[in-house]
Structure formats: C-alpha cells, structure tokens
C-alpha atoms as a PDB file:
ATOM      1  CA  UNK A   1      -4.277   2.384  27.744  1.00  0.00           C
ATOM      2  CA  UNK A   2      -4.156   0.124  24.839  1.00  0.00           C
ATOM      3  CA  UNK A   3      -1.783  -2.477  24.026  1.00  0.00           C
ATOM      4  CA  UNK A   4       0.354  -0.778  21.643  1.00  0.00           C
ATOM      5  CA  UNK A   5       0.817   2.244  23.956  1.00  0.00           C
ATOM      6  CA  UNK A   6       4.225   2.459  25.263  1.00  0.00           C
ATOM      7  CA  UNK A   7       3.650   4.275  29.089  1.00  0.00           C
ATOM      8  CA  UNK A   8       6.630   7.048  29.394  1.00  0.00           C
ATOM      9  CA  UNK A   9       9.726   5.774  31.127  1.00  0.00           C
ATOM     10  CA  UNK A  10       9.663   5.623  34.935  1.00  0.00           C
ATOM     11  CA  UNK A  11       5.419   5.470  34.494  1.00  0.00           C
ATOM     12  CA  UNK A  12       6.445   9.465  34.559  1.00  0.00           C
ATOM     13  CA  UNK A  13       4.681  12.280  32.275  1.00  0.00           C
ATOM     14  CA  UNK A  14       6.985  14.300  30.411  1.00  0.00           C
ATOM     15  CA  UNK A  15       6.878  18.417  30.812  1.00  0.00           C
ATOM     16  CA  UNK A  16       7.493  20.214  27.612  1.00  0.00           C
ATOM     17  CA  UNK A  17       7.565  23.774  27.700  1.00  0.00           C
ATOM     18  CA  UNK A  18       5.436  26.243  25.723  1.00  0.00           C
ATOM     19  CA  UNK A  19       6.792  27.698  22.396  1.00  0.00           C
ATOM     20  CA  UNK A  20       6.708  31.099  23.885  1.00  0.00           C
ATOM     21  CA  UNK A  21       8.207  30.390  27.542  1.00  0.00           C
ATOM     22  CA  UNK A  22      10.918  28.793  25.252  1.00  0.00           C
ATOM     23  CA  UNK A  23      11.841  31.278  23.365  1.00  0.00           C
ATOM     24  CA  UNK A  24      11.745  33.803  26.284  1.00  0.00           C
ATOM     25  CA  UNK A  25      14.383  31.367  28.313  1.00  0.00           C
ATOM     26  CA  UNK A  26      16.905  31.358  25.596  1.00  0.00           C
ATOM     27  CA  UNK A  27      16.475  35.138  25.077  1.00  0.00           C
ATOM     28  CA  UNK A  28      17.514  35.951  28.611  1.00  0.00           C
ATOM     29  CA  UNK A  29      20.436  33.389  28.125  1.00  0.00           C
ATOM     30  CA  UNK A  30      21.793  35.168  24.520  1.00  0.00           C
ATOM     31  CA  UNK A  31      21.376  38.464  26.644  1.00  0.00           C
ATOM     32  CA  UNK A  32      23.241  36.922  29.905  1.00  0.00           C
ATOM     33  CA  UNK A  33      25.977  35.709  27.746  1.00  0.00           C
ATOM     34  CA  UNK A  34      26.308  38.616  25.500  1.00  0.00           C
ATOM     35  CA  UNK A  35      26.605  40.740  28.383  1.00  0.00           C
ATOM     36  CA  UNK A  36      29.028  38.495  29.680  1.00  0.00           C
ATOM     37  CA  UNK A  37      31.480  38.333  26.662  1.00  0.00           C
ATOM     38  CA  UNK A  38      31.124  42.519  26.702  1.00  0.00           C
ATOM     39  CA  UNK A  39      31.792  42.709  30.359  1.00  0.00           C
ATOM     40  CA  UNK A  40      35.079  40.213  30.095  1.00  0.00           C
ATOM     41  CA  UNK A  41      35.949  39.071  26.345  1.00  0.00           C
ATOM     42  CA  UNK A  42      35.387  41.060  23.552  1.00  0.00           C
ATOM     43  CA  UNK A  43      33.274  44.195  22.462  1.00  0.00           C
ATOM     44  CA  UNK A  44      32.067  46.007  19.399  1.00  0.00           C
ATOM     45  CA  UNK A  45      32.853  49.666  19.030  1.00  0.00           C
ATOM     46  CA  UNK A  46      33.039  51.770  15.500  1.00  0.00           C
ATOM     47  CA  UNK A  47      36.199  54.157  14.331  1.00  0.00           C
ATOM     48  CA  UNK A  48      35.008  57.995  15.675  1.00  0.00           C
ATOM     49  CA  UNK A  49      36.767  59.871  13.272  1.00  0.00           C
ATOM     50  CA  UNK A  50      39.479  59.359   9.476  1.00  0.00           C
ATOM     51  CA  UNK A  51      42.700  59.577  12.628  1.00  0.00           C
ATOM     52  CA  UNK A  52      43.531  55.960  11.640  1.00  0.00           C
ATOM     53  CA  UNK A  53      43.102  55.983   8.152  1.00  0.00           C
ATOM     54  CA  UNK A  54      43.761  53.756   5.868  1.00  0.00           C
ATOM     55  CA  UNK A  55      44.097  51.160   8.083  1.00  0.00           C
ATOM     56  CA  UNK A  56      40.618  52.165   9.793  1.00  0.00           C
ATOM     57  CA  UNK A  57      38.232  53.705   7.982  1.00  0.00           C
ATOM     58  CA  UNK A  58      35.293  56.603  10.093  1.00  0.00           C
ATOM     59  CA  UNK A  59      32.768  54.258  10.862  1.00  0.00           C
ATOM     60  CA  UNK A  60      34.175  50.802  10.578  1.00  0.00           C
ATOM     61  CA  UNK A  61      33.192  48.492  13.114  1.00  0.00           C
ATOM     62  CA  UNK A  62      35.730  46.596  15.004  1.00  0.00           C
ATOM     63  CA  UNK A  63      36.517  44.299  17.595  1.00  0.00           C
ATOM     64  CA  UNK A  64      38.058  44.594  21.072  1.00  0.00           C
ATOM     65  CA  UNK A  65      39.422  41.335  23.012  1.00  0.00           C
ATOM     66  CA  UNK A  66      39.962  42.186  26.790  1.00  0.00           C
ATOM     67  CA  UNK A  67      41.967  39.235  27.838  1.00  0.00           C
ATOM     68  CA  UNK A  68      45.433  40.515  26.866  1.00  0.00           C
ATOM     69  CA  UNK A  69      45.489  42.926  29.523  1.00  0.00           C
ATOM     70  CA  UNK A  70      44.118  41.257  31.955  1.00  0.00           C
ATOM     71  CA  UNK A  71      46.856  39.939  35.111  1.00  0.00           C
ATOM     72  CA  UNK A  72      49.215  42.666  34.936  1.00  0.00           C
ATOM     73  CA  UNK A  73      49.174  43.181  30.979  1.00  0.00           C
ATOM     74  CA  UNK A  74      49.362  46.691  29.678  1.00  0.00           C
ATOM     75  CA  UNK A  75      49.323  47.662  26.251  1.00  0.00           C
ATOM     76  CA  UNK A  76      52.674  47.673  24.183  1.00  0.00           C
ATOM     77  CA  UNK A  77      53.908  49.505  21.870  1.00  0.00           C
ATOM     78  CA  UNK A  78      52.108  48.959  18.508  1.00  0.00           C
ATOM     79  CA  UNK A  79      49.203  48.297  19.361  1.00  0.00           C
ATOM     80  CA  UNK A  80      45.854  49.894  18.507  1.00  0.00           C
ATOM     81  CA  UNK A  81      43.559  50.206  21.419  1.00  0.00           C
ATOM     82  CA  UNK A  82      40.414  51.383  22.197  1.00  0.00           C
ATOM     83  CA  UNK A  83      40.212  54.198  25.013  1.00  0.00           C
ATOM     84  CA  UNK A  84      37.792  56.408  26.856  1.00  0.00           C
ATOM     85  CA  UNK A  85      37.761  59.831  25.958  1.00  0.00           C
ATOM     86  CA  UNK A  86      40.156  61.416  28.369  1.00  0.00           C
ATOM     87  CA  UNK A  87      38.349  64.563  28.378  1.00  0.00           C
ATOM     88  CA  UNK A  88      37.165  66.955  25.357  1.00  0.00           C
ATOM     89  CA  UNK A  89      39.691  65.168  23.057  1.00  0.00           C
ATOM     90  CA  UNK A  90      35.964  63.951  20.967  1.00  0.00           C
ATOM     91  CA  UNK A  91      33.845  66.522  19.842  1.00  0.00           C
ATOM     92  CA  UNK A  92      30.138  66.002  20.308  1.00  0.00           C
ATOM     93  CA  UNK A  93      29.095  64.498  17.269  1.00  0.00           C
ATOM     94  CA  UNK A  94      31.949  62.171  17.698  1.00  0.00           C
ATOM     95  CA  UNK A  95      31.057  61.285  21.530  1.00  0.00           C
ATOM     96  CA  UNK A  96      27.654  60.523  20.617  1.00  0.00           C
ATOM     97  CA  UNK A  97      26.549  57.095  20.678  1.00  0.00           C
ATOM     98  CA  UNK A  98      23.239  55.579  19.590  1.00  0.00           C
ATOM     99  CA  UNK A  99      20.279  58.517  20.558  1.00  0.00           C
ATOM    100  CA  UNK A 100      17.168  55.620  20.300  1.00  0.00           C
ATOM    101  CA  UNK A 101      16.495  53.405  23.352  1.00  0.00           C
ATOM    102  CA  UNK A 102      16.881  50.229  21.167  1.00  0.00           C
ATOM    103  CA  UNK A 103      20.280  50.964  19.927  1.00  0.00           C
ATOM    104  CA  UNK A 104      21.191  51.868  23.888  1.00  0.00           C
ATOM    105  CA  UNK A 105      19.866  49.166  24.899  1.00  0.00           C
ATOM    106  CA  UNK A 106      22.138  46.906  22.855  1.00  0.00           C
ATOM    107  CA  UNK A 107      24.866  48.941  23.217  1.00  0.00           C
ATOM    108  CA  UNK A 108      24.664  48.066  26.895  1.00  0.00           C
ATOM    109  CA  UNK A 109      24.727  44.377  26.239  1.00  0.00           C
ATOM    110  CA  UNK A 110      27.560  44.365  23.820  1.00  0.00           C
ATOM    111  CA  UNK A 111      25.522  44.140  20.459  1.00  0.00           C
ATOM    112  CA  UNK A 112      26.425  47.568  18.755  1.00  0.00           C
ATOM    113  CA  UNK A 113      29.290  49.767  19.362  1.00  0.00           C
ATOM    114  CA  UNK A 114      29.743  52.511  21.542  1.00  0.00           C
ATOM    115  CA  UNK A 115      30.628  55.806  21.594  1.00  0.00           C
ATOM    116  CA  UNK A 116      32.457  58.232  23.977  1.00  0.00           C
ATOM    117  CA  UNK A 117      35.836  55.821  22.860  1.00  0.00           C
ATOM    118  CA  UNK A 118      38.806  56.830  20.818  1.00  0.00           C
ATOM    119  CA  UNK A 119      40.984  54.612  18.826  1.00  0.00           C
ATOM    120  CA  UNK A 120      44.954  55.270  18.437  1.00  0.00           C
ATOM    121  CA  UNK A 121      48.052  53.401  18.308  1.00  0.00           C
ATOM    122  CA  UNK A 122      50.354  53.525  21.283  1.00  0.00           C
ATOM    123  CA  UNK A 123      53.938  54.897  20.269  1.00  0.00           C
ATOM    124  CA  UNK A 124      54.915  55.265  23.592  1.00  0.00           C
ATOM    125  CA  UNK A 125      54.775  53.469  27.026  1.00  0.00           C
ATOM    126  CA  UNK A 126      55.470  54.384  30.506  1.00  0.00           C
ATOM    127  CA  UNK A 127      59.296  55.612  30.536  1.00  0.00           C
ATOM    128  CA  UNK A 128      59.504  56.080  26.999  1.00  0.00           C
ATOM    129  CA  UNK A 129      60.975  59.408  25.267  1.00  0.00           C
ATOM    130  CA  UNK A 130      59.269  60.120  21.686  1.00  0.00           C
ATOM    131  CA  UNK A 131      61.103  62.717  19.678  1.00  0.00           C
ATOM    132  CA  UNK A 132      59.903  64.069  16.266  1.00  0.00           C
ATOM    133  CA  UNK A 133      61.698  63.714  14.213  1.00  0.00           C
ATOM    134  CA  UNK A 134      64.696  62.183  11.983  1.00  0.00           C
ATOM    135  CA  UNK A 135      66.030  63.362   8.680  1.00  0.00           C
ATOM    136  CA  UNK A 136      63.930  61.133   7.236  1.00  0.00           C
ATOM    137  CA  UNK A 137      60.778  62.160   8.599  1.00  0.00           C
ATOM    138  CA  UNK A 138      60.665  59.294  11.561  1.00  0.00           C
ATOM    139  CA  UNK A 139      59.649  58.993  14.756  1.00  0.00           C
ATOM    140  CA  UNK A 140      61.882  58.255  17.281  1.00  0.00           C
ATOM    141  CA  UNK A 141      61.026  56.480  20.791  1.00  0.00           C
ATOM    142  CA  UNK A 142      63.977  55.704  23.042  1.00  0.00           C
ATOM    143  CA  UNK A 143      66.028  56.983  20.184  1.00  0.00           C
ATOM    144  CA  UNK A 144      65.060  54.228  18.059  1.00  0.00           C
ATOM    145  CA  UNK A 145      63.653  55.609  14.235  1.00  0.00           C
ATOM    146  CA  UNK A 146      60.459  53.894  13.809  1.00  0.00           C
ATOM    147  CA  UNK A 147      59.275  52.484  10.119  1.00  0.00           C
ATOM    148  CA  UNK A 148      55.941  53.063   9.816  1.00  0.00           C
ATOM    149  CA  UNK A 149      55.615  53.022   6.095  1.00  0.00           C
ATOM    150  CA  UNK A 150      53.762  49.668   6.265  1.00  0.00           C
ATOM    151  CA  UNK A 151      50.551  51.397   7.640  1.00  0.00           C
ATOM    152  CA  UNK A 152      51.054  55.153   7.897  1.00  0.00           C
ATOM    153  CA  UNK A 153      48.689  57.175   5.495  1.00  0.00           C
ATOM    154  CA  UNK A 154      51.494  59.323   4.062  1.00  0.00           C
ATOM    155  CA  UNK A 155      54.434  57.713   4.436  1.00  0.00           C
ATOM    156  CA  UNK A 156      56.882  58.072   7.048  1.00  0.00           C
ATOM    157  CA  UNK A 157      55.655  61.492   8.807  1.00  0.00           C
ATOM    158  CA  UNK A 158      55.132  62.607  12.194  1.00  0.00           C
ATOM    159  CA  UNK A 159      53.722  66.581  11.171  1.00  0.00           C
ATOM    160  CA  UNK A 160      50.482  67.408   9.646  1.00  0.00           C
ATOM    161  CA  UNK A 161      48.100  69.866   9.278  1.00  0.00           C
ATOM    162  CA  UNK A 162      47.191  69.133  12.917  1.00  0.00           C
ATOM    163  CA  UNK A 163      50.076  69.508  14.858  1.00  0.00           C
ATOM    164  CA  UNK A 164      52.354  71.296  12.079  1.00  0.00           C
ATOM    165  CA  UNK A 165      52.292  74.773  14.176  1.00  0.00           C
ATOM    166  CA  UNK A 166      54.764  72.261  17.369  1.00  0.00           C
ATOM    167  CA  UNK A 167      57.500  71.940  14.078  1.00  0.00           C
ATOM    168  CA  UNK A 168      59.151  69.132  13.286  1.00  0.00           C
ATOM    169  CA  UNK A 169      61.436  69.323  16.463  1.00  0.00           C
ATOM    170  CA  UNK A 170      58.811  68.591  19.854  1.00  0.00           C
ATOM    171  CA  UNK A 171      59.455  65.335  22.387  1.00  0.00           C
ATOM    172  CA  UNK A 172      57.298  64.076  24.449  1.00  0.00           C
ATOM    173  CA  UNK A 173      58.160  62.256  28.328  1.00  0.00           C
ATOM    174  CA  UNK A 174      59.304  60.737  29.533  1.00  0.00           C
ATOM    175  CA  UNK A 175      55.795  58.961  29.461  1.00  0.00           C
ATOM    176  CA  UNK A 176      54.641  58.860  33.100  1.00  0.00           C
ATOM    177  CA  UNK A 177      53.616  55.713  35.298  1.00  0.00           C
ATOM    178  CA  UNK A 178      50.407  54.515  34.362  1.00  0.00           C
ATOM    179  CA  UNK A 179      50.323  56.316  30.917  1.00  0.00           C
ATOM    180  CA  UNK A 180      50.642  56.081  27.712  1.00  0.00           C
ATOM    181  CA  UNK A 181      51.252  58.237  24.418  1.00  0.00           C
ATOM    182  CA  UNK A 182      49.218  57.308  21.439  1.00  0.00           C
ATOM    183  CA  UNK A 183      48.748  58.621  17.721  1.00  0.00           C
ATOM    184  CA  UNK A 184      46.404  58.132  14.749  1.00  0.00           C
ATOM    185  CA  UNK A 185      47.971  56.320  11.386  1.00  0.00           C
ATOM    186  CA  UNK A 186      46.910  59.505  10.044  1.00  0.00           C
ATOM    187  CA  UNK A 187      49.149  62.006  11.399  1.00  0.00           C
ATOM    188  CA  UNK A 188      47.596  64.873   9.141  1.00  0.00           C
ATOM    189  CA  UNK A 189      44.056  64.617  10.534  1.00  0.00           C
ATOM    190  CA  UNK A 190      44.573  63.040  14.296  1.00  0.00           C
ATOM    191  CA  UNK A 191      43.861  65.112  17.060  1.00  0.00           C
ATOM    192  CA  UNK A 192      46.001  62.412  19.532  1.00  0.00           C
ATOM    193  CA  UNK A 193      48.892  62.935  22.180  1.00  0.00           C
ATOM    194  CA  UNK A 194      51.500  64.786  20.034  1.00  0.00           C
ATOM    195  CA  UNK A 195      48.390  67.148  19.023  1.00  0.00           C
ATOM    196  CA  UNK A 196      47.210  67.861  22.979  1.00  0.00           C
ATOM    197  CA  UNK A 197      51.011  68.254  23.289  1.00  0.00           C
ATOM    198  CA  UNK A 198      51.759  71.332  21.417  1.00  0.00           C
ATOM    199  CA  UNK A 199      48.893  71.977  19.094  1.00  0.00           C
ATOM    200  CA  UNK A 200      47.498  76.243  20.324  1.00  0.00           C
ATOM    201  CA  UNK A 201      43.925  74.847  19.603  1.00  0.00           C
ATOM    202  CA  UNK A 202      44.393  72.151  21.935  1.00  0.00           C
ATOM    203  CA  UNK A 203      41.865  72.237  24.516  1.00  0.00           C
ATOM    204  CA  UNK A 204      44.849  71.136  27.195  1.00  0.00           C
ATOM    205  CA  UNK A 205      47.610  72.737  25.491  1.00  0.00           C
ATOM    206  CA  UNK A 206      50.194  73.667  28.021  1.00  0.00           C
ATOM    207  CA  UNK A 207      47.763  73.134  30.968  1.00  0.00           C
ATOM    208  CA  UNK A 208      47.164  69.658  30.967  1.00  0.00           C
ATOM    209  CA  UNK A 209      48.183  66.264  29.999  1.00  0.00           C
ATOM    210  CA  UNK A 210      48.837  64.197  26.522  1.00  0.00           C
ATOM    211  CA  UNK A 211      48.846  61.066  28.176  1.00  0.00           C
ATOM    212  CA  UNK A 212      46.178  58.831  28.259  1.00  0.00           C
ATOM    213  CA  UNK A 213      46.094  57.216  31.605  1.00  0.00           C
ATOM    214  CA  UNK A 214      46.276  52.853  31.095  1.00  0.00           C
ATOM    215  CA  UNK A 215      43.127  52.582  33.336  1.00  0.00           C
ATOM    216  CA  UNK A 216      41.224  53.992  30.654  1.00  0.00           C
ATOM    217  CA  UNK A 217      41.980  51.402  27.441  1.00  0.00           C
ATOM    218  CA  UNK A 218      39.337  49.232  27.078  1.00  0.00           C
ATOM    219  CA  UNK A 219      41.129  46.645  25.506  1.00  0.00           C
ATOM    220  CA  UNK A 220      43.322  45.890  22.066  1.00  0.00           C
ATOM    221  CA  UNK A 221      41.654  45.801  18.513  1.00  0.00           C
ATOM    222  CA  UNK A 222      42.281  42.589  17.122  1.00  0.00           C
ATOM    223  CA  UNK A 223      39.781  42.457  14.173  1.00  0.00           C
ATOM    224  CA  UNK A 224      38.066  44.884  11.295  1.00  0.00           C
ATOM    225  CA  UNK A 225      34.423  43.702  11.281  1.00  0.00           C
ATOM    226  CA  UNK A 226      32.508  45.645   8.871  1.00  0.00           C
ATOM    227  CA  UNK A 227      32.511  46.257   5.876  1.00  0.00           C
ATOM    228  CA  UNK A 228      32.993  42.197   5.201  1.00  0.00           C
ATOM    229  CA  UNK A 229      35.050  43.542   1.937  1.00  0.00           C
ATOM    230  CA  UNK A 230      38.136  44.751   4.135  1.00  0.00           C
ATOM    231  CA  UNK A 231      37.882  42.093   7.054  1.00  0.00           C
ATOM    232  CA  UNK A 232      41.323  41.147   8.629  1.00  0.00           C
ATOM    233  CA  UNK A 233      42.720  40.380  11.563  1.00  0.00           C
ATOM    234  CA  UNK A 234      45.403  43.110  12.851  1.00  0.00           C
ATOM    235  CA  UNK A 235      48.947  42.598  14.000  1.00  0.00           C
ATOM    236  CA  UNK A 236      51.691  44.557  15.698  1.00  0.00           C
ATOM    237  CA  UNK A 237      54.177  46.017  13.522  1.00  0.00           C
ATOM    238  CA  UNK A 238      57.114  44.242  13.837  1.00  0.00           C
ATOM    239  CA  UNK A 239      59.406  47.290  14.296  1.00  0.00           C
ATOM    240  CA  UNK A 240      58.355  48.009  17.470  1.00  0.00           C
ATOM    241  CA  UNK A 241      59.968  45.306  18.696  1.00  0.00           C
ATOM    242  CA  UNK A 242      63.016  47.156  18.011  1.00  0.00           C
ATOM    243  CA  UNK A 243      62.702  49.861  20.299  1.00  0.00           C
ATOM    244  CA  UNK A 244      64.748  49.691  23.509  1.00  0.00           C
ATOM    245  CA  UNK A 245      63.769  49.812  27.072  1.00  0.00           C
ATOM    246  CA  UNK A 246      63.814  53.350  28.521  1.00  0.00           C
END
C-alpha cells in the first residue's frame, strides 16, 4: 500500500452490491410496499359505468383510503364508496378487469384498478327509511328532504329512465343490520338499490335484496385521479348531516 492510500475504516473491505442485485432488491421492496398500501391504505379502481355522472365520469380513475372504516367505522351517509358486486348488478363488460397477465398482475399489487367493483353513494344506513319522493322531487331518509342539487346530474330527482316504471311513490327499509342502500348521482342511468328495488328488469326484483351488505365496501373514495384536468379531493355533502337517527 502506498503512503497516500487511506486503508478502509476498521482495516475492513467494503461490500457494494452489483447494479443489477440492486435494482432487483428495491423492486421486491416497491412491490412489498405497494401491496401493502393496497392490502391496508389506499387502492386504485376506475368508475364501471356514467351511474355517478358528473361528478364521476365511466372510466375515471380514483382513489380508495381504507382507514376510515377500520375499528368499528361503517360508511355514513354521503359518502361514495367502492363495493363488490353483490351479484349480477355489473354486466360483463363492466365486471371485467384487465384480460393481459401484466395488467393482472398489477392489479394484484395495487398498481391499476380493478374490476368486479361498483361505485354509489350511500343514501341510507342501517335503520334508515328512504321514501321517494317530495313535491319537490326530493329524497327523503328518516323523513328528512335531502338537497342534492350540489352534485346530482339533473337536479333534484329521484326517477329516471331506470327505475321510472316503481313511480315516484316507492320506500325502501327500514335498511337492515349490516346493510346499506346506495344510489348513483345519476339517477336516470344507475342501475343501484332503488333500481334492484322495484325496477321489472331487475335481476332480483321482488326475490331478492337492494341492500348491499357493509362487509362488501372496500373502502370510501376520497380522490379523482385521472384525468389530471378534473383532479379534486371529494367531500360529504353537508346535508346529510341533517338527517335524523332512525
């Protein structure tokens, strides 16, 4: 060794790992974590169908953060949430998820939204009574008239081309334990509880249930990805707050 060589500290060699072995490591540890913040967190999904429209456009890509119903939590009224297809309420286009093994593959690990998932707004919790509807057009849950003007697609409404065969005089519940009754923004073109309700082509019309059961939400949409043009954060509507207890 020659004078001007400085030995490593502790007389010691140091290690340093190959460029490819390095790459490989943090790889698996983006993957672990991504899976990770999928399994527990927060998840990517995209809007199946127009049902929430204009709020949520087919095909946008938005975010789901698990947390707020974790320890007891259950979804309140207002919210939008993301929910597992109770049962023929998608059709198959709509079900369908990635078909290549790369887009299934990140899918799995939380990197591109999922299909087989529905996304409504909950009107109506466990207990609740939802009638349709007031002079005005409103919804009414525990008697309370709901303003929805702020983010329904036609105004205050709660009949559409969907579901305009049940009238403008059905109610739904009391919402049973466990359960919940949800609708699209866009009441016209939402296939959601009041549809399964009293809709003839509903595939559980008078046989079956339009509740979606709590175990199957996935968790609360919180944020409109994609397109970066319309990104925001969402909030409950503040009328909901109004509603009493059942």
């Amino acid at each position: 060794m020659s004078a001007d060589e400085t030995p490593p500290s502790g007389g010691r060699r140091t290690h340093v790992l190959p460029l490819w072995l390095e790459t490989v490591l943090l790889l698996v540890v983006a993957v672990g974590l991504a899976v990770l913040i999928k399994s527990f967190f927060a998840q990517a999904f995209y809007v199946p169908s127009r049902s929430m429209e204009p709020g949520l456009v087919k095909n946008d890509r938005i975010l789901v953060e698990k947390p707020s119903y974790w320890f007891g939590g259950t979804p309140q009224r207002g919210d939008v949430v993301v929910f597992k297809d109770p049962g023929g309420w998608l059709s198959g286009v709509e079900d369908a998820g990635p078909s290549n093994p790369i887009g299934k593959a990140m899918v799995k690990i939380g990197l591109y939204p999922a299909g087989g998932h529905l996304v409504k707004r909950v009107i109506g919790v466990a207990g609740d009574t939802i009638h349709c509807c007031d002079q005005q057009g409103r919804l009414l849950v525990n008697g309370h008239p709901l303003d929805e003007s702020a983010y329904l697609a036609h105004g205050p409404r709660c009949a559409g081309p969907e579901i305009d065969q049940c009238g403008r005089d059905w109610t739904a519940g009391p919402v049973p334990p466990g359960h919940l009754f949800v609708m699209g923004d866009n009441r016209g073109d939402s296939a959601d509880s009041a549809y399964h309700l009293c809709h003839p082509r509903a595939p559980f019309c008078g046989r079956g249930s339009p509740f979606v059961p709590v175990s199957d939400v996935v968790g609360k949409v919180v944020v409109l990805l994609w397109p970066s043009d319309r990104f925001h954060v969402l909030h409950r509507p503040a009328d909901f707050a109004g509603v009493p207890a059942s």
